[in-house]
C-alpha atoms as a PDB file:
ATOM      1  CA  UNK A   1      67.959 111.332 135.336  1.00  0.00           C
ATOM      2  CA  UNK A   2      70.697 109.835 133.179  1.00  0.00           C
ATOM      3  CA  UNK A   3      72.680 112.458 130.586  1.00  0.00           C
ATOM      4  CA  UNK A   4      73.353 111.369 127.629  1.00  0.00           C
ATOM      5  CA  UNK A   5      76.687 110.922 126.674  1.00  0.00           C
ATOM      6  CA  UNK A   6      77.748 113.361 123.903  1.00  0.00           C
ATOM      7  CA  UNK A   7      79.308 111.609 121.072  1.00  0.00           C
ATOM      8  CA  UNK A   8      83.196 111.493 120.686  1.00  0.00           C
ATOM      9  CA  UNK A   9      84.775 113.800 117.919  1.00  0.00           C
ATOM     10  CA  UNK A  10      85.804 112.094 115.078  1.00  0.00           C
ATOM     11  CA  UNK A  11      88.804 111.076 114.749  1.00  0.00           C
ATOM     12  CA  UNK A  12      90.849 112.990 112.504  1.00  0.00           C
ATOM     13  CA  UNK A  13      92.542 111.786 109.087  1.00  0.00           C
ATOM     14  CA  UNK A  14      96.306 111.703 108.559  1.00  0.00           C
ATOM     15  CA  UNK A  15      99.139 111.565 105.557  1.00  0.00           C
ATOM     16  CA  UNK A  16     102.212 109.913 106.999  1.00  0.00           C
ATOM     17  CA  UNK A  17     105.623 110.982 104.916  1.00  0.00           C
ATOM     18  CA  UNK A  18     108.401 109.546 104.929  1.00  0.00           C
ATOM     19  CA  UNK A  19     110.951 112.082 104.539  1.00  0.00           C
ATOM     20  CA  UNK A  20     114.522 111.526 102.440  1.00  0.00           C
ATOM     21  CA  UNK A  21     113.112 110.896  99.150  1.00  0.00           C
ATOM     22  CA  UNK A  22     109.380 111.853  99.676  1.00  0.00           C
ATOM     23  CA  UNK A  23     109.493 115.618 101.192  1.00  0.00           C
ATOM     24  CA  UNK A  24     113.328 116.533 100.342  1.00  0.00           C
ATOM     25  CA  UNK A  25     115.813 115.307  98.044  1.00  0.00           C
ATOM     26  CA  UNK A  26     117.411 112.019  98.885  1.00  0.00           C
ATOM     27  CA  UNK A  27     121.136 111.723  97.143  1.00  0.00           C
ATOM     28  CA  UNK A  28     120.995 108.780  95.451  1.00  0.00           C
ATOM     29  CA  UNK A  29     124.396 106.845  95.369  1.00  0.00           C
ATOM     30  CA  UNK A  30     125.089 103.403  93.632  1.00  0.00           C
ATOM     31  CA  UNK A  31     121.111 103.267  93.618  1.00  0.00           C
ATOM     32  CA  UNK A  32     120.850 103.952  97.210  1.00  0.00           C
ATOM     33  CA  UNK A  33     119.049 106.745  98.569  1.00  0.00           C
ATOM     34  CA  UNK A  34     120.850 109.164 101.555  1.00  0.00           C
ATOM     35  CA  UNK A  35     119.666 112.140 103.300  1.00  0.00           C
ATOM     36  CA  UNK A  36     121.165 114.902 103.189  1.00  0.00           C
ATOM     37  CA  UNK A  37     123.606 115.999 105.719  1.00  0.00           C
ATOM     38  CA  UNK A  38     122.872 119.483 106.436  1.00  0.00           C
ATOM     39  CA  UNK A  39     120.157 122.374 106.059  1.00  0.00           C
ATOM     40  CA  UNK A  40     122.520 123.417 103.128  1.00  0.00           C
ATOM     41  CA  UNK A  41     121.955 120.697 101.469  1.00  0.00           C
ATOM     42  CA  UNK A  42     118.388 119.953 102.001  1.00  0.00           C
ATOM     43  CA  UNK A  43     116.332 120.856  98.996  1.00  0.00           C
ATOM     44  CA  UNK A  44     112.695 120.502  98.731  1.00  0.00           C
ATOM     45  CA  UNK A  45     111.299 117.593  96.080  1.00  0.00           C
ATOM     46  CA  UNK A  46     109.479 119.723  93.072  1.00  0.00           C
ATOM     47  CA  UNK A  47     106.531 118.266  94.532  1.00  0.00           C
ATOM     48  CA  UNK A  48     105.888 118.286  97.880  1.00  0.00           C
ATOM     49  CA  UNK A  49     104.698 121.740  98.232  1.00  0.00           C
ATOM     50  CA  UNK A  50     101.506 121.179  96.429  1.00  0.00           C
ATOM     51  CA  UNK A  51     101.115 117.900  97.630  1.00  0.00           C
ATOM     52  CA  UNK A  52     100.596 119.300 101.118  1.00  0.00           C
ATOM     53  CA  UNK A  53      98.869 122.032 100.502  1.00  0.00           C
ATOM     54  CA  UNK A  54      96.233 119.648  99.064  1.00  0.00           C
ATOM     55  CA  UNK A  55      96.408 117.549 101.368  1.00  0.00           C
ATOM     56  CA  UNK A  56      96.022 119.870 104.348  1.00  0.00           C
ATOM     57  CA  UNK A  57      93.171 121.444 102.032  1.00  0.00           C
ATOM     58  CA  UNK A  58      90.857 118.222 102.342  1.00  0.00           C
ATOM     59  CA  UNK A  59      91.392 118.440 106.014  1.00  0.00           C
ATOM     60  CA  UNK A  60      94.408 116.083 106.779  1.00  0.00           C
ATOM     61  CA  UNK A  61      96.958 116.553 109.533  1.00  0.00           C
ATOM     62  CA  UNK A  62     100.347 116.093 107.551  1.00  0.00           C
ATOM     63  CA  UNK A  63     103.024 113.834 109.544  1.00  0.00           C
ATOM     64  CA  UNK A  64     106.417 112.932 108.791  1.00  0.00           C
ATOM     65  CA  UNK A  65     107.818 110.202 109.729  1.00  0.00           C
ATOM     66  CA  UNK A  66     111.748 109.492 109.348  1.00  0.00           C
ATOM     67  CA  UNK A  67     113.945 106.749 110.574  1.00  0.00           C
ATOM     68  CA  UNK A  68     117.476 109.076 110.940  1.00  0.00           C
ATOM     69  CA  UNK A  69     119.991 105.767 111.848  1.00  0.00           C
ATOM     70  CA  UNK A  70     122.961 107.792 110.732  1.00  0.00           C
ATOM     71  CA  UNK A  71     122.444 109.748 114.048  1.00  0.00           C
ATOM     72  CA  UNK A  72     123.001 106.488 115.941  1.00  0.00           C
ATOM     73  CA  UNK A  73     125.772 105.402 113.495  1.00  0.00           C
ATOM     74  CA  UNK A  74     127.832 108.977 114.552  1.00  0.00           C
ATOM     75  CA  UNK A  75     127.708 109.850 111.079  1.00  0.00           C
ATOM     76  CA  UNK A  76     125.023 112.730 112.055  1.00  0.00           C
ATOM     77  CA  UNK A  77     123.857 114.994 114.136  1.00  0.00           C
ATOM     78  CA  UNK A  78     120.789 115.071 116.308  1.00  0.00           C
ATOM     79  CA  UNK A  79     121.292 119.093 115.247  1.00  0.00           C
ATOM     80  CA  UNK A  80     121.445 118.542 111.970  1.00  0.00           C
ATOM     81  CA  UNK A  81     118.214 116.319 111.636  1.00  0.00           C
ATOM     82  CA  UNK A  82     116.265 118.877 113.360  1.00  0.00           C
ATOM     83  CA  UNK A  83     117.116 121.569 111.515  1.00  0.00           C
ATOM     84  CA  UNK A  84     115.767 119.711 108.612  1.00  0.00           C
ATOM     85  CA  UNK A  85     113.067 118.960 110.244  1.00  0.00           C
ATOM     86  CA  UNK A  86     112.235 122.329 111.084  1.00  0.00           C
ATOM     87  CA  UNK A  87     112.912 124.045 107.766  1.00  0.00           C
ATOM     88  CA  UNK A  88     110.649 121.110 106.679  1.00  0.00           C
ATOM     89  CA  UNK A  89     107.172 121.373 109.123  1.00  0.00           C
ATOM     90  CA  UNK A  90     107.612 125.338 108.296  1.00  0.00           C
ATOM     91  CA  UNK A  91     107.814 125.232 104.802  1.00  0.00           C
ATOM     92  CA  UNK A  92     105.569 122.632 103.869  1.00  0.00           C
ATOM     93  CA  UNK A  93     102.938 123.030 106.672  1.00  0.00           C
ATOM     94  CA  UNK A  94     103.415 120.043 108.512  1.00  0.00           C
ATOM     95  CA  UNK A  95     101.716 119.080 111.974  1.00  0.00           C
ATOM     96  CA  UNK A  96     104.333 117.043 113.366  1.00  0.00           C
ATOM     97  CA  UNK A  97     107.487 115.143 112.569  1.00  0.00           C
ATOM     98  CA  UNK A  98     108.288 112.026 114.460  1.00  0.00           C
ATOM     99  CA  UNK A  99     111.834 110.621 114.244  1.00  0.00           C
ATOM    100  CA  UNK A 100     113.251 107.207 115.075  1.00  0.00           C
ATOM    101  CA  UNK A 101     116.649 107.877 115.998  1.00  0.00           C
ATOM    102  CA  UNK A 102     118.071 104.454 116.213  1.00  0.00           C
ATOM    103  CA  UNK A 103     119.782 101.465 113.865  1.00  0.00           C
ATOM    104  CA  UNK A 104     118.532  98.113 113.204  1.00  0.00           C
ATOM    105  CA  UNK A 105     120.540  96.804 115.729  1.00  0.00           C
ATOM    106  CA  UNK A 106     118.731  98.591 118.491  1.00  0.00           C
ATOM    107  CA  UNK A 107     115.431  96.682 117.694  1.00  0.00           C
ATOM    108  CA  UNK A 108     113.481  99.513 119.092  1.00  0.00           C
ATOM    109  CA  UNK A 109     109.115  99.958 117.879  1.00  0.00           C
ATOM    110  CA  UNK A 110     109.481 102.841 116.454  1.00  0.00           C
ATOM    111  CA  UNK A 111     112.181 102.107 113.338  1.00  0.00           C
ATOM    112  CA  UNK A 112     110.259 101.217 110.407  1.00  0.00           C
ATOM    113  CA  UNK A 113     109.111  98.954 109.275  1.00  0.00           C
ATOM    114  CA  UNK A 114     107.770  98.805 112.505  1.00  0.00           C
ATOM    115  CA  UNK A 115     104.527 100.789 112.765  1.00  0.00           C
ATOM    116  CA  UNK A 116     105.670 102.599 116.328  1.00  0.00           C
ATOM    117  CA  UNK A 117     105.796 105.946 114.483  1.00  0.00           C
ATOM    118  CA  UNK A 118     102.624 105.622 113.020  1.00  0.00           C
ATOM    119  CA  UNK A 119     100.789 104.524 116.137  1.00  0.00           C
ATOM    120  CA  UNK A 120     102.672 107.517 118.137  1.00  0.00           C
ATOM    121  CA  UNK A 121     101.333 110.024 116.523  1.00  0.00           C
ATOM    122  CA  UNK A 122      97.684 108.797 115.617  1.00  0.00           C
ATOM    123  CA  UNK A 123      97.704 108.225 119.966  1.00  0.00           C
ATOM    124  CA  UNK A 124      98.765 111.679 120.479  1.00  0.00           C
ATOM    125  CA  UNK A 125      96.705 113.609 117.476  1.00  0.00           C
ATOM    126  CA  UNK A 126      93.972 111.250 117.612  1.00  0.00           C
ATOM    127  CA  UNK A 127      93.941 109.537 113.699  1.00  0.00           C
ATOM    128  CA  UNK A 128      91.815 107.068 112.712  1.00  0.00           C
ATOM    129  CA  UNK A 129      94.334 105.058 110.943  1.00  0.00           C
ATOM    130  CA  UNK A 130      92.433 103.496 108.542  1.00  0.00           C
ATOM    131  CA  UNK A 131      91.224 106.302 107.133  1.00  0.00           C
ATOM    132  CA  UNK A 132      94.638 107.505 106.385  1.00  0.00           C
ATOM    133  CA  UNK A 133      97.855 107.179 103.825  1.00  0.00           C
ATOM    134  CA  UNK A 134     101.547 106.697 104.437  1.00  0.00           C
ATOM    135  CA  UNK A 135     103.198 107.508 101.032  1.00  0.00           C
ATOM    136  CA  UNK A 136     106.882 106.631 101.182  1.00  0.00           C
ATOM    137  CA  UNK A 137     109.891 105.266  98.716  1.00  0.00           C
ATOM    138  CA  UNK A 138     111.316 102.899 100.436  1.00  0.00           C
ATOM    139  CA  UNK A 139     110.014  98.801 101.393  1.00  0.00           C
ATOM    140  CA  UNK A 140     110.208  99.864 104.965  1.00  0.00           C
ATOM    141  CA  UNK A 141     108.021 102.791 104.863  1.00  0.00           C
ATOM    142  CA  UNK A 142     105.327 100.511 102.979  1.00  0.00           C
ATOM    143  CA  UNK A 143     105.070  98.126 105.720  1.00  0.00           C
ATOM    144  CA  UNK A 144     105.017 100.390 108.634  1.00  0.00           C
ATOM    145  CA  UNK A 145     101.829 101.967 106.862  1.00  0.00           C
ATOM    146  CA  UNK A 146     100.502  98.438 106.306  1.00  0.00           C
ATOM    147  CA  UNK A 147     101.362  97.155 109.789  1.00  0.00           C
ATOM    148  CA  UNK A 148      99.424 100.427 111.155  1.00  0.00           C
ATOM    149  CA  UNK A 149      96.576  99.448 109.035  1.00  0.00           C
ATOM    150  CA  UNK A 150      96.835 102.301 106.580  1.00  0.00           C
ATOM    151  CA  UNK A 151      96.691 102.482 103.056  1.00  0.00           C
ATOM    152  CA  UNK A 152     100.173 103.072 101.535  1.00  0.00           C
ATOM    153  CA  UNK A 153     101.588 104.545  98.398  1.00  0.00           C
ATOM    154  CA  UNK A 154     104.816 103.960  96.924  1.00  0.00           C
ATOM    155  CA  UNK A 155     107.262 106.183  95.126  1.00  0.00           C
ATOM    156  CA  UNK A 156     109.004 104.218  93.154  1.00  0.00           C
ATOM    157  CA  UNK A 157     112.521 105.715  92.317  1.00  0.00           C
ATOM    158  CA  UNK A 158     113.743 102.119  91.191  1.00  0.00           C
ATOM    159  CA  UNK A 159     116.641 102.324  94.019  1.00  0.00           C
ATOM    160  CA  UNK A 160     118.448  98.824  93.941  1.00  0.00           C
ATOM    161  CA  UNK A 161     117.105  97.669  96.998  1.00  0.00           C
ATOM    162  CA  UNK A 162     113.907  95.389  98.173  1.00  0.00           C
ATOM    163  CA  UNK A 163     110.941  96.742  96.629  1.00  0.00           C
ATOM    164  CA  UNK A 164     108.114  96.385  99.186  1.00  0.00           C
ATOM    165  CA  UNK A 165     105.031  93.676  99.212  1.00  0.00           C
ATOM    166  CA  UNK A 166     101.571  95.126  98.093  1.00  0.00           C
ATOM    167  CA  UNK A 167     101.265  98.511  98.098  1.00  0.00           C
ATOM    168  CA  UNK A 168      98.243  99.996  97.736  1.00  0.00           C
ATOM    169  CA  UNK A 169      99.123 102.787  95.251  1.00  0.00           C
ATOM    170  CA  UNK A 170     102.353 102.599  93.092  1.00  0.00           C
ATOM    171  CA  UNK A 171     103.692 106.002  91.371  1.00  0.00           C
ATOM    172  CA  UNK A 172     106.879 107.651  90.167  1.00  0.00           C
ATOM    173  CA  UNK A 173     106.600 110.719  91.924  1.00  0.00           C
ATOM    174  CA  UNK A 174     104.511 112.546  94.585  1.00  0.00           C
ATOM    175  CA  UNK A 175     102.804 114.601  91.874  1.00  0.00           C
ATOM    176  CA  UNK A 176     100.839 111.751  90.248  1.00  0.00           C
ATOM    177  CA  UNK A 177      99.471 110.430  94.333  1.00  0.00           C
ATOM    178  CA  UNK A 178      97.999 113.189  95.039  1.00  0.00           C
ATOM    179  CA  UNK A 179      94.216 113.133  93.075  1.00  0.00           C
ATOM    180  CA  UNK A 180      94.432 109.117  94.495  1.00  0.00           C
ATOM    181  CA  UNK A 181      95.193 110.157  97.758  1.00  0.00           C
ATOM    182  CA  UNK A 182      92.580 113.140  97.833  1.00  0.00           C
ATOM    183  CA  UNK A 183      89.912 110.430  96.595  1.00  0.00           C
ATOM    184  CA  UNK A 184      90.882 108.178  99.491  1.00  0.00           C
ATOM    185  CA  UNK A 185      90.702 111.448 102.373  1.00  0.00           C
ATOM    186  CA  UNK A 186      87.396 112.273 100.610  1.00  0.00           C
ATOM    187  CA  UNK A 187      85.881 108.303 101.598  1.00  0.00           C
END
């Protein structure tokens, strides 16, 4: 007799963040965004505590995903960046955080804009990337959603930098993405 094969589970649903900028407060200098350098100094955006909340409400796993060069640059600490981290997944709920510790230079897959973060984490929690949202502020954070083949929505702090190609969704602050992005989780 042959068994049937049960069905897979479904794969689950994901909202990538970047962090600087998106979950905390990036110091913005000359129109150019930083992190900040210690736990002191790490302050959540107005924001991002509802944002999550809602977003974990409609059943998403909530996964940051920050490229932390300064760490390679010596201007950091790996310390430092963790702590952050930490205070961050506890406060705000998050599933996992996934850091790309290295500069451009490096040319490693998992600095965005390369999607290597992205595809990380939907391997190990099993998300269906399509069916999910990076939401970011930066160019870079846009196309390592797009190259990952998720939808992407841009915070657009008007930083004097590249603005990124296409995004999806374009709003000034995490706030107005979230009845958008609840919509999308919902499809």
């Amino acid at each position: 007799m042959i068994e049937p094969r049960s069905p897979s589970p479904p794969q689950r649903r994901a909202v990538f963040f970047d962090r600087d900028g998106v979950l905390d407060r990036a110091k913005v200098i000359d129109g150019k965004p930083y992190p900040p350098q210690s736990l002191a100094e790490a302050e959540l955006m107005p924001d991002a505590l509802d944002a999550c909340r809602a977003f974990a409400g409609a059943g998403a796993l909530l996964i940051c995903v920050t490229n932390q060069p300064d760490v390679a640059r010596g201007t950091q600490s790996v310390e430092n960046v963790e702590a952050i981290n930490a205070w961050l997944m506890e406060t705000l709920g998050l599933d996992a955080c996934r850091v790309c510790w290295h500069d451009d230079v490096e040319g490693c897959l998992c600095r965005k804009p390369k999607p290597g973060l992205l595809l990380q984490a939907a391997e190990a929690y099993d998300v269906d990337l399509a069916a999910s949202i990076m939401i970011g502020d930066r160019w870079r954070d846009i196309e390592a959603g797009q190259r990952a083949g998720c939808h992407t929505v841009f915070l657009d702090y008007h930083y004097a930098e590249r603005q990124p190609d296409a995004p999806d969704f374009v709003f000034s602050s995490l706030a107005e993405a979230v009845a958008p992005v609840l919509s999308l989780l919902a499809a």
